[in-house]
N, C-alpha and C. Protein backbone atom coordinates (compact mmCIF):
# COMPACT_ATOMS: atom_id res chain seq x y z
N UNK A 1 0.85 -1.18 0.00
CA UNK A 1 0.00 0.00 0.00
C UNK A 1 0.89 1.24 0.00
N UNK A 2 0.89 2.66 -1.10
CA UNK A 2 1.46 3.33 -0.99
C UNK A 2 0.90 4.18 -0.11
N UNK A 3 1.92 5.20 0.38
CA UNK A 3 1.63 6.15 1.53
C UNK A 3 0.24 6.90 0.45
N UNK A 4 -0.06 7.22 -0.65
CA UNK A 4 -1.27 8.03 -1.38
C UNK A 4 -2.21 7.21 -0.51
N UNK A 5 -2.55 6.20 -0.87
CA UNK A 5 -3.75 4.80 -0.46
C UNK A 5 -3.46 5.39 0.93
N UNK A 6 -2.73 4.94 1.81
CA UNK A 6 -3.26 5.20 3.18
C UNK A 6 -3.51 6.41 3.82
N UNK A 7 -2.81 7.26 3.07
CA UNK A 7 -3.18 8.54 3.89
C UNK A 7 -4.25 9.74 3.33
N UNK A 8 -5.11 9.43 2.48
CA UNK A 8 -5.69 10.06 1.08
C UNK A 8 -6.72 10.86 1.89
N UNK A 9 -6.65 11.42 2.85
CA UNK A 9 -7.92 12.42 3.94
C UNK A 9 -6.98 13.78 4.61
N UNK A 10 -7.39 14.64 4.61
CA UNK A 10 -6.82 15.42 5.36
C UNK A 10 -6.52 15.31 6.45
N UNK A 11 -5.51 15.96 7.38
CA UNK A 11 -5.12 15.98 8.77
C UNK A 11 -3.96 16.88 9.02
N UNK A 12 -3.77 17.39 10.02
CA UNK A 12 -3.22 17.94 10.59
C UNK A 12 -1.52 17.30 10.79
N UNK A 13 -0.20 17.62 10.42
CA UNK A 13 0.63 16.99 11.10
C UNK A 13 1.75 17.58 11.94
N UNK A 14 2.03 16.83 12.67
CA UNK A 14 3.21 17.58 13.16
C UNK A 14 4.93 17.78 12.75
N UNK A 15 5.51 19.07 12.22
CA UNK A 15 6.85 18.46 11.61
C UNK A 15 7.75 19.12 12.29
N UNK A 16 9.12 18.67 12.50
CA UNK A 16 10.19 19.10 13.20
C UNK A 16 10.78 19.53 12.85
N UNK A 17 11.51 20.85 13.30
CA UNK A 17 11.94 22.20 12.81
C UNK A 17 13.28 22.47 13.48
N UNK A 18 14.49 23.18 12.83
CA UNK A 18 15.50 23.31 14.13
C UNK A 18 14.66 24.51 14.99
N UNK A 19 15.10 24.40 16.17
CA UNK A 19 14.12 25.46 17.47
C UNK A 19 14.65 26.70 17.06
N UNK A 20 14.10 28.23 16.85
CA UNK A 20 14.59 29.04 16.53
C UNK A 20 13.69 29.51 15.18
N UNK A 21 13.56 28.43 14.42
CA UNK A 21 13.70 28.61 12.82
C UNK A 21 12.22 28.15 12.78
N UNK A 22 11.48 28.63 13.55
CA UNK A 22 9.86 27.88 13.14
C UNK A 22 9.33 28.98 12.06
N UNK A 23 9.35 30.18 12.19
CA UNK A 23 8.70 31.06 11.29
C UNK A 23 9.60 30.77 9.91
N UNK A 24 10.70 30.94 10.25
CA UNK A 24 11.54 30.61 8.99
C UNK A 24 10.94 29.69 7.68
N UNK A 25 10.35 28.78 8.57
CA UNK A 25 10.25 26.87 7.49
C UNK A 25 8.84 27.71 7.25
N UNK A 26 7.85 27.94 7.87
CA UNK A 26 6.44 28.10 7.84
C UNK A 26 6.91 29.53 6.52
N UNK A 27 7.45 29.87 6.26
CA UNK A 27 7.65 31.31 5.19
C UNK A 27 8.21 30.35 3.81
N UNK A 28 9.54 29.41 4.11
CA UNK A 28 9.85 28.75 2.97
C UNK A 28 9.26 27.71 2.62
N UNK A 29 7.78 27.24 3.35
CA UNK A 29 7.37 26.04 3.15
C UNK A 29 6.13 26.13 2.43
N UNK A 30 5.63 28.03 2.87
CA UNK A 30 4.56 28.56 1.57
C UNK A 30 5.23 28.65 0.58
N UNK A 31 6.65 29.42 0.46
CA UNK A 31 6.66 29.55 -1.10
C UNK A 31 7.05 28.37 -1.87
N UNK A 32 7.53 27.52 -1.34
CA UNK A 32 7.59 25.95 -1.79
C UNK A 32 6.15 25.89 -2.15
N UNK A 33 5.22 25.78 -1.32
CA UNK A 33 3.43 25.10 -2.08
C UNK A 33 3.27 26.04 -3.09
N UNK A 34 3.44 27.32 -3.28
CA UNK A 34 3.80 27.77 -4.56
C UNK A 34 4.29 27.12 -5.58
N UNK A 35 5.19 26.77 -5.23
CA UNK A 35 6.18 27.06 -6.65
C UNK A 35 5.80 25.39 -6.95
N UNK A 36 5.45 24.29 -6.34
CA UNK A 36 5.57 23.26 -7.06
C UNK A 36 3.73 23.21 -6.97
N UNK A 37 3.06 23.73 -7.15
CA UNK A 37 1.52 23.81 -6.88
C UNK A 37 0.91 22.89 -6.07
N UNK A 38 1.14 23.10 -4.91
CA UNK A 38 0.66 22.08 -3.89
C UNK A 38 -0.90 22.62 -3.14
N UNK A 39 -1.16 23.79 -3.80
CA UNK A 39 -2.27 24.32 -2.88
C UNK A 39 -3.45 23.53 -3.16
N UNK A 40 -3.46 22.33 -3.04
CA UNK A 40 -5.10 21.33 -3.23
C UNK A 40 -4.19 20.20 -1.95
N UNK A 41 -3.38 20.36 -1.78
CA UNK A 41 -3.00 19.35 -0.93
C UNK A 41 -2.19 19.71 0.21
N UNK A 42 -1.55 20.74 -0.10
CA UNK A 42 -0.80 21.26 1.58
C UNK A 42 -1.93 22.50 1.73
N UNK A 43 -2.60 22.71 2.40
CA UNK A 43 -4.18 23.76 2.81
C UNK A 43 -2.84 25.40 3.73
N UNK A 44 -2.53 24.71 5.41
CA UNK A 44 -1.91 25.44 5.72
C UNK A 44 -0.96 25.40 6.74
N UNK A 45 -0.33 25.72 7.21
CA UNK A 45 1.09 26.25 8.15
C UNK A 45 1.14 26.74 9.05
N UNK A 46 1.38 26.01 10.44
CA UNK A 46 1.12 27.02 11.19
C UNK A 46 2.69 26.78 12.63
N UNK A 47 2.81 28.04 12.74
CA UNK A 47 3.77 28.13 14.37
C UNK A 47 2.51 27.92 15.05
N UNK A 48 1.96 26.91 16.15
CA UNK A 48 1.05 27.23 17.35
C UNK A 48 2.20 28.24 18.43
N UNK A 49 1.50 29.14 18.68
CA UNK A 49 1.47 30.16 20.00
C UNK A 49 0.65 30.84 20.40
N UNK A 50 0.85 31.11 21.76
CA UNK A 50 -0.23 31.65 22.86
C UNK A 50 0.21 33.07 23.37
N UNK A 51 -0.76 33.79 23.67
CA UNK A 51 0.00 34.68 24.36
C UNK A 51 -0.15 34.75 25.73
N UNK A 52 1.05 35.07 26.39
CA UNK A 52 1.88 35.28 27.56
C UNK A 52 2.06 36.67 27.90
N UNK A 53 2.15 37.01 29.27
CA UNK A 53 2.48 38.23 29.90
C UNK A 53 3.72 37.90 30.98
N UNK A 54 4.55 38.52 30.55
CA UNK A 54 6.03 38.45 31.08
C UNK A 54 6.58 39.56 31.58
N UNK A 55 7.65 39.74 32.71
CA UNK A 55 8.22 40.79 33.39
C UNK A 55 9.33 40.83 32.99
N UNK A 56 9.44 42.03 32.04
CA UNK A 56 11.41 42.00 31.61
C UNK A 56 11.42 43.83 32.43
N UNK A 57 12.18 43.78 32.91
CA UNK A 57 12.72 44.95 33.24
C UNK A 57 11.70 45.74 34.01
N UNK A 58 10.91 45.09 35.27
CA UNK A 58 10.09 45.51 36.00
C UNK A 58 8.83 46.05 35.00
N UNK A 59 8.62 45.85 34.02
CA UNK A 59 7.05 46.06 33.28
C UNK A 59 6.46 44.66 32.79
N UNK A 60 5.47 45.00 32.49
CA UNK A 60 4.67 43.66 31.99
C UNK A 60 4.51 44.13 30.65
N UNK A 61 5.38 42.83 29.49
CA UNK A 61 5.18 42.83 28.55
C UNK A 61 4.16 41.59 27.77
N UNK A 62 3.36 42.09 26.97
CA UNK A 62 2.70 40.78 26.77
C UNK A 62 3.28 39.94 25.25
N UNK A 63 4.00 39.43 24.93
CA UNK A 63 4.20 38.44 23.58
C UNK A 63 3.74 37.25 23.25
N UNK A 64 4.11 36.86 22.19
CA UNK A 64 3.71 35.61 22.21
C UNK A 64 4.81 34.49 21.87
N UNK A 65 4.58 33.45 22.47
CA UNK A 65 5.12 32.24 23.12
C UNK A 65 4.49 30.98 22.48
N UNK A 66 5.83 30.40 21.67
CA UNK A 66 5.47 29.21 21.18
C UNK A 66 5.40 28.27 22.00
N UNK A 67 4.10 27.09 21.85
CA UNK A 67 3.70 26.27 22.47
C UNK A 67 4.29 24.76 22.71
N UNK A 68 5.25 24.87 20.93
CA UNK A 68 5.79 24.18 21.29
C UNK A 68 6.98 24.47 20.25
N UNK A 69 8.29 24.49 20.98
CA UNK A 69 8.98 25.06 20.31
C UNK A 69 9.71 23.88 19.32
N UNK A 70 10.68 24.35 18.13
CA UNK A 70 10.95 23.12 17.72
C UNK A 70 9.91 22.47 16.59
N UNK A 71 8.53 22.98 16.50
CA UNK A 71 7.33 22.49 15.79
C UNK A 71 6.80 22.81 15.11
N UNK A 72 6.37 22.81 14.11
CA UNK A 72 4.96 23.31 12.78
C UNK A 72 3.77 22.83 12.64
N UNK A 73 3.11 23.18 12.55
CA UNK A 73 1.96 22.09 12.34
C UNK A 73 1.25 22.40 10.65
N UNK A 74 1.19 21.14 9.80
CA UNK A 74 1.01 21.19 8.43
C UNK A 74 -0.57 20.65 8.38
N UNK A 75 -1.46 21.57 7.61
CA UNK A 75 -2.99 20.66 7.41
C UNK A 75 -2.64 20.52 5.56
N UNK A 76 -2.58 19.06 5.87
CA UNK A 76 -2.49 18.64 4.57
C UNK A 76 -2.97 16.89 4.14
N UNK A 77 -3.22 16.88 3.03
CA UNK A 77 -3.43 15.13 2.49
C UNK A 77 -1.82 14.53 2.36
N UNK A 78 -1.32 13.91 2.28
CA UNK A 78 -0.19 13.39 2.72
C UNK A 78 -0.47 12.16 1.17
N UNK A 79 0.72 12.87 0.27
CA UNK A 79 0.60 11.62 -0.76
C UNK A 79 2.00 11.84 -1.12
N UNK A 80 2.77 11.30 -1.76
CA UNK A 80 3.99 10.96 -2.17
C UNK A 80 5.03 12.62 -2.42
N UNK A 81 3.87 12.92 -3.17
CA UNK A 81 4.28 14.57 -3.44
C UNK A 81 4.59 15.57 -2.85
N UNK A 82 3.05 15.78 -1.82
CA UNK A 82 3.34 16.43 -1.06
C UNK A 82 4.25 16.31 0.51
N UNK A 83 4.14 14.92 0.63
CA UNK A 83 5.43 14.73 1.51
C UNK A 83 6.48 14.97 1.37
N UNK A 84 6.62 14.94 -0.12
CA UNK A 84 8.13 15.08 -0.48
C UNK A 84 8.60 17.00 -0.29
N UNK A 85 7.65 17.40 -1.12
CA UNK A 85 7.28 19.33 -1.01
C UNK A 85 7.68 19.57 0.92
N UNK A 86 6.79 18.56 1.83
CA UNK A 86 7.62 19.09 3.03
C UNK A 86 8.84 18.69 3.95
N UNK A 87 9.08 17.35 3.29
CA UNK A 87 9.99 16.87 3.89
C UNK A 87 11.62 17.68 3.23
N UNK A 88 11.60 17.47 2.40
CA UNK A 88 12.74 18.30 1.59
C UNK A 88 12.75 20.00 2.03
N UNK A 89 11.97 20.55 2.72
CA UNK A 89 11.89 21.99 3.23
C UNK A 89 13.08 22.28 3.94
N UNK A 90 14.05 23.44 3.59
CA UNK A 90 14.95 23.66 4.31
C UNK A 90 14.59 23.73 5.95
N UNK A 91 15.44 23.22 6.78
CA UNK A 91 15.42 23.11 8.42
C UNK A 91 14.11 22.85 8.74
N UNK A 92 13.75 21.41 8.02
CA UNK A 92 12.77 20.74 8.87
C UNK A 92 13.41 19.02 8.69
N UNK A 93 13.62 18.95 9.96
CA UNK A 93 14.32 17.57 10.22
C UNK A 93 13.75 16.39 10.12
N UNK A 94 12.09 16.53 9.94
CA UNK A 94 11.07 15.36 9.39
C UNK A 94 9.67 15.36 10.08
N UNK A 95 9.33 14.40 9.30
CA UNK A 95 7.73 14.32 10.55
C UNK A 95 7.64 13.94 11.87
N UNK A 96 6.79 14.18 12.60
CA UNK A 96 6.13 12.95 14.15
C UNK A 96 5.29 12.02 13.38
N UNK A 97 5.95 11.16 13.53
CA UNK A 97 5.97 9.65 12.87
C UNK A 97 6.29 8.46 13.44
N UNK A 98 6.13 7.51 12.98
CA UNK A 98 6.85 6.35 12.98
C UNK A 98 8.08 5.96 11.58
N UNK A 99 9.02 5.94 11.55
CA UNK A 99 9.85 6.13 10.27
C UNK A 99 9.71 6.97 9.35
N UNK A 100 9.20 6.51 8.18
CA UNK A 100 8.72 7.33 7.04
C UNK A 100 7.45 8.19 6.87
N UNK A 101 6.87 7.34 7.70
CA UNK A 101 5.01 7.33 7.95
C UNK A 101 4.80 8.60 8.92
N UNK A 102 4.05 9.45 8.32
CA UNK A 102 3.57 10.97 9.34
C UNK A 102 2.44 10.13 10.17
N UNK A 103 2.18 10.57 11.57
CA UNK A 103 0.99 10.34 12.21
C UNK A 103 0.49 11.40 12.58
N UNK A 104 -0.67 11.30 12.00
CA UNK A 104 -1.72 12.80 12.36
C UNK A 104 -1.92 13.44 13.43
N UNK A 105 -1.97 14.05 13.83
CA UNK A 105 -2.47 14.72 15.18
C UNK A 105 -3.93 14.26 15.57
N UNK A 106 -3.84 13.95 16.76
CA UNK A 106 -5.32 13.86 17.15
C UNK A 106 -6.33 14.90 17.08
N UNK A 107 -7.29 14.33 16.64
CA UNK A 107 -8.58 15.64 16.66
C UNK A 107 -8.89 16.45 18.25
N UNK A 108 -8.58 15.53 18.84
CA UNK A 108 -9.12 16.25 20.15
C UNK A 108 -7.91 17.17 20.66
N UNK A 109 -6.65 16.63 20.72
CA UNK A 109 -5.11 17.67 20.77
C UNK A 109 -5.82 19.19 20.12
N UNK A 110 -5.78 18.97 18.61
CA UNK A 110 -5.94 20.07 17.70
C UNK A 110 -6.96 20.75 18.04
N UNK A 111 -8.35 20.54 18.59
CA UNK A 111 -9.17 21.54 19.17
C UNK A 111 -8.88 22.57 20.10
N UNK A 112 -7.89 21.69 21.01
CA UNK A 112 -7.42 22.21 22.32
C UNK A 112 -6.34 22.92 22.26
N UNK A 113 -5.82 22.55 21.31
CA UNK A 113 -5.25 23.62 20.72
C UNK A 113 -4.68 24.64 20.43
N UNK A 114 -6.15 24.35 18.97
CA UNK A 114 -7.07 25.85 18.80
C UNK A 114 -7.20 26.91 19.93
N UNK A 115 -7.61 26.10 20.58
CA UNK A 115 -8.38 26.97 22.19
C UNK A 115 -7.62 27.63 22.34
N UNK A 116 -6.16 27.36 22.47
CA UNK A 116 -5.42 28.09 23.47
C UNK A 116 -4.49 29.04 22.59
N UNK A 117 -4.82 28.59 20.85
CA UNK A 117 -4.18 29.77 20.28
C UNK A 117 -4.58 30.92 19.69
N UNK A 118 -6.39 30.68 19.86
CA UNK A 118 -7.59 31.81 19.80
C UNK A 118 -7.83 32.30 21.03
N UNK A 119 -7.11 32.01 22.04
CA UNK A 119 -7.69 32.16 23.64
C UNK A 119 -7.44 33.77 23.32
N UNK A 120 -8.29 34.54 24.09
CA UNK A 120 -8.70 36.06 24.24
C UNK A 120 -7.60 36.44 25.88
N UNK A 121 -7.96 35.09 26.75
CA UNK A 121 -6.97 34.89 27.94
C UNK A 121 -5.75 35.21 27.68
N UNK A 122 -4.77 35.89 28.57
CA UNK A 122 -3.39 35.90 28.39
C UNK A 122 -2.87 35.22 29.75
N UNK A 123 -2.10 34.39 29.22
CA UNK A 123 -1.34 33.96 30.66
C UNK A 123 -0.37 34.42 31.29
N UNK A 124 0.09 35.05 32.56
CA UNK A 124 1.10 35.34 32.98
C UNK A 124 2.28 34.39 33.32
N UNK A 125 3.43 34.60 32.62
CA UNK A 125 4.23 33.63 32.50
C UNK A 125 5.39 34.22 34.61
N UNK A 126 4.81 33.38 35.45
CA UNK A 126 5.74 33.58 36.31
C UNK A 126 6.86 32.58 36.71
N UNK A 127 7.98 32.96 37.01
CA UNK A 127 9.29 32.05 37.35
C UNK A 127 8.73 31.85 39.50
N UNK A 128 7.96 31.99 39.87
CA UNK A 128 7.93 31.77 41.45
C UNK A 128 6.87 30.54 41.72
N UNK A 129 7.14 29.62 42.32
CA UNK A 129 6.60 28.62 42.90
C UNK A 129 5.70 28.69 43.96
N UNK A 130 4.89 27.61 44.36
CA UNK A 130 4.47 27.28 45.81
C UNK A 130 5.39 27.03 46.53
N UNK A 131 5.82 27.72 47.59
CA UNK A 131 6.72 26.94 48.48
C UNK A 131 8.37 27.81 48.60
N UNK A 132 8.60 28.50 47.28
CA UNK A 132 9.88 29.80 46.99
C UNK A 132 9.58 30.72 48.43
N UNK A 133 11.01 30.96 48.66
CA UNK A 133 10.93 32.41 49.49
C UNK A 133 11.09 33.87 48.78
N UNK A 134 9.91 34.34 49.07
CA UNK A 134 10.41 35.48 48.85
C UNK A 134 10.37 37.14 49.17
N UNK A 135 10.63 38.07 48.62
CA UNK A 135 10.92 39.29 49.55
C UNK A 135 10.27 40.34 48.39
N UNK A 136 9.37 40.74 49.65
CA UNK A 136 8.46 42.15 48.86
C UNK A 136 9.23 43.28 48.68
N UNK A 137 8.95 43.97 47.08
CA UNK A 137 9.85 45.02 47.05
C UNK A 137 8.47 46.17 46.39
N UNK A 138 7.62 46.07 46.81
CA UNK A 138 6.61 47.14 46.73
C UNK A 138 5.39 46.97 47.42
N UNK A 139 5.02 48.18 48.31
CA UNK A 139 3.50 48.17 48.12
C UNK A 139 3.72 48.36 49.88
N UNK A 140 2.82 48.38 50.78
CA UNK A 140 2.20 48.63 52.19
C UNK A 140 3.78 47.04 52.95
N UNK A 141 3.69 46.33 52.38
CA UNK A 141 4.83 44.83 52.99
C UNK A 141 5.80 44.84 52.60
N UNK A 142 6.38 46.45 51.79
CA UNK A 142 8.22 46.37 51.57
C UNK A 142 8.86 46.01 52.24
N UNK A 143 9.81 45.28 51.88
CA UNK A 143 11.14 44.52 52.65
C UNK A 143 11.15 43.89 53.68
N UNK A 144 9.49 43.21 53.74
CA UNK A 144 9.23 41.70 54.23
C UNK A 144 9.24 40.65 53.92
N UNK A 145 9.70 39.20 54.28
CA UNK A 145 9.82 38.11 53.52
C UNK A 145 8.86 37.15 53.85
N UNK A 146 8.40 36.25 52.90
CA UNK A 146 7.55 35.44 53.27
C UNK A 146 7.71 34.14 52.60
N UNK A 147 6.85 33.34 52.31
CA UNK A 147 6.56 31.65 51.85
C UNK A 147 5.41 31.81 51.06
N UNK A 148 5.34 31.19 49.45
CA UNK A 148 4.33 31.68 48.44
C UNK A 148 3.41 30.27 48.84
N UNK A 149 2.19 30.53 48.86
CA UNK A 149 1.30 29.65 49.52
C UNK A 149 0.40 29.46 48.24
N UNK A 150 0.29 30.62 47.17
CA UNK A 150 -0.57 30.05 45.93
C UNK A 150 0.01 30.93 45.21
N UNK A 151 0.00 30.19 43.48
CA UNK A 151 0.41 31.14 42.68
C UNK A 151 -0.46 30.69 41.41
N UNK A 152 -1.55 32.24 41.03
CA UNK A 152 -2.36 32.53 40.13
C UNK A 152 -2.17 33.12 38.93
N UNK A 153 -1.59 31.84 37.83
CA UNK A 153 -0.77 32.72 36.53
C UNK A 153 -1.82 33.56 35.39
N UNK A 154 -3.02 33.12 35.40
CA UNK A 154 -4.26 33.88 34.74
C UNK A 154 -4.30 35.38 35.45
N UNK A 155 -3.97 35.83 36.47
CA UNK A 155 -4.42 36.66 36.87
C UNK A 155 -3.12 37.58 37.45
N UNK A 156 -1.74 37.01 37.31
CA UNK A 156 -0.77 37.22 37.83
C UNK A 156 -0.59 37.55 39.38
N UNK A 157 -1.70 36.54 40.20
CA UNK A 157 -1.66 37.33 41.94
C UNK A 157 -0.74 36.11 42.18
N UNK A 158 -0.03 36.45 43.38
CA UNK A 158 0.87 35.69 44.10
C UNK A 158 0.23 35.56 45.67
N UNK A 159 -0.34 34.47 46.52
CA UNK A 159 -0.43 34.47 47.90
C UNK A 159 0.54 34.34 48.66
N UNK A 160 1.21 35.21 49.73
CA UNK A 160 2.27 34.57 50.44
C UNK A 160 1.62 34.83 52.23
N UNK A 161 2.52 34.07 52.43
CA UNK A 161 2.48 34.08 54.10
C UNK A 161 3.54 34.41 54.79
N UNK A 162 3.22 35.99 55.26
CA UNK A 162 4.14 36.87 56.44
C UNK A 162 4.01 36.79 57.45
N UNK A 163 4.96 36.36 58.35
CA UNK A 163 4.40 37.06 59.68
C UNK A 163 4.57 38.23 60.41
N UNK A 164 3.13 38.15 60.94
CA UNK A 164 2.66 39.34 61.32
C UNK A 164 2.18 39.01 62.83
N UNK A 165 2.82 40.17 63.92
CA UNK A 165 2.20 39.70 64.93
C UNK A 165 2.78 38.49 65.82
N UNK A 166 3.31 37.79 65.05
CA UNK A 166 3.57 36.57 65.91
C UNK A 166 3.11 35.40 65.01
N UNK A 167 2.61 35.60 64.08
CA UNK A 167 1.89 34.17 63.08
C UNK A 167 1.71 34.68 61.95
N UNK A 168 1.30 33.61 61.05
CA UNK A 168 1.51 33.15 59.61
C UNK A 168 0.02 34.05 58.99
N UNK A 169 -0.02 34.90 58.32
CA UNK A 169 -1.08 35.58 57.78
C UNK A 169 -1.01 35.58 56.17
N UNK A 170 -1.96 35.45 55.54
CA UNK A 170 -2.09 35.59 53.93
C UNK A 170 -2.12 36.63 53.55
N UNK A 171 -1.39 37.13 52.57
CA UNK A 171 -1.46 38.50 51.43
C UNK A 171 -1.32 37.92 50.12
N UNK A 172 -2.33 38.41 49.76
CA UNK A 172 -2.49 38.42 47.76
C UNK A 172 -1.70 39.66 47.48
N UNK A 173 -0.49 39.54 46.69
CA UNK A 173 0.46 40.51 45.62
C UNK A 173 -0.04 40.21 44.44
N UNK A 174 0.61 41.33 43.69
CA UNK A 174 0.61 41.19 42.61
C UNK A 174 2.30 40.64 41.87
N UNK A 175 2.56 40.26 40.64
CA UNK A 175 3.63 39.62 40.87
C UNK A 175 4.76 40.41 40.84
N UNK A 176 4.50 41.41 40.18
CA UNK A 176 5.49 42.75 40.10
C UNK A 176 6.23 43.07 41.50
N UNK A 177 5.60 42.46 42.53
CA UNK A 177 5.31 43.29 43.85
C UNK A 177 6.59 42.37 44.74
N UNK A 178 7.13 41.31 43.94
CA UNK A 178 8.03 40.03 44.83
C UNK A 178 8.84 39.47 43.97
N UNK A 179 10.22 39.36 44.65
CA UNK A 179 10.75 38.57 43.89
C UNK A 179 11.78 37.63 44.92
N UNK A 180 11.95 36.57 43.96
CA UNK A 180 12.99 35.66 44.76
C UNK A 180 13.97 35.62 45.50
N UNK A 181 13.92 35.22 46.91
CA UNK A 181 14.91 35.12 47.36
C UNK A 181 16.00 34.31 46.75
């Protein structure tokens, strides 16, 4: 059975990219479906990413953040041709497969996805744990230290526990507001 016969339906696949170079392949891998006319069989190309809210230099920047780095994801019919159109793509090191053979992405993966690369949500990307020490450098609890008791990356709040008084009390920060001991 040739790979045409078994794989003759659309699907989603996953292909491996050097890390760095994902936009790169996804730019030379359209003008490749160009130039050898693949547009009935490679559909489209995609970097999955999400966006993230990150602290560089005491501000919150929001970018976006590949999901998975290293990856492309191709919606295409998979027949001799067009495998060949992506496998031969400069800096893509091959399919998620078994040998030769691409294996599709699951339908339910690819919804979920979706979700999270249409999400309207931004996630705050924080480096502090449950359980990190650490030391407030803003707000009413400057240059108190405490123990992070919850950490809320949708919303960027941090819970820690100071003491106060003589015992262990909760404060919700914000994350701007602490950083690691």
């Amino acid at each position: 059975m040739s790979r045409q016969e078994e794989n003759a339906k659309r699907n989603w696949y996953a292909v491996h990219t050097y890390v760095g170079y994902e936009n790169t392949v996804v730019r030379n891998l359209k003008q490749r479906i160009g130039s050898f006319e693949m547009e009935d069989k490679i559909f489209d190309v995609v970097v999955p990413t999400e966006k993230k809210i990150k602290i560089k230099g005491g501000k919150r920047i929001e970018e976006e953040e590949k999901i998975y780095p290293g990856y492309v994801l191709v919606d295409m019919i998979v027949t001799d041709d067009s495998w060949y159109v992506v496998r031969n793509t400069p800096r893509i090191t091959g399919f998620v497969g078994v040998g030769v053979n691409p294996v599709p992405v699951d339908e339910k993966e690819m919804t979920e996805l979706r979700r999270r690369m249409n999400s309207d949500i931004t996630k705050h990307t924080l480096d502090i744990e449950v359980g990190d020490m650490i030391s407030i450098i803003d707000g009413p609890f400057k240059d108190t230290e405490g123990k992070v008791s919850e950490v809320d990356e949708e919303r960027g709040k941090i819970k820690v526990m100071v003491s106060m008084f003589g015992r262990e009390t909760p404060v919700e920060l914000d994350s701007l507001q602490v950083k690691r001991i």
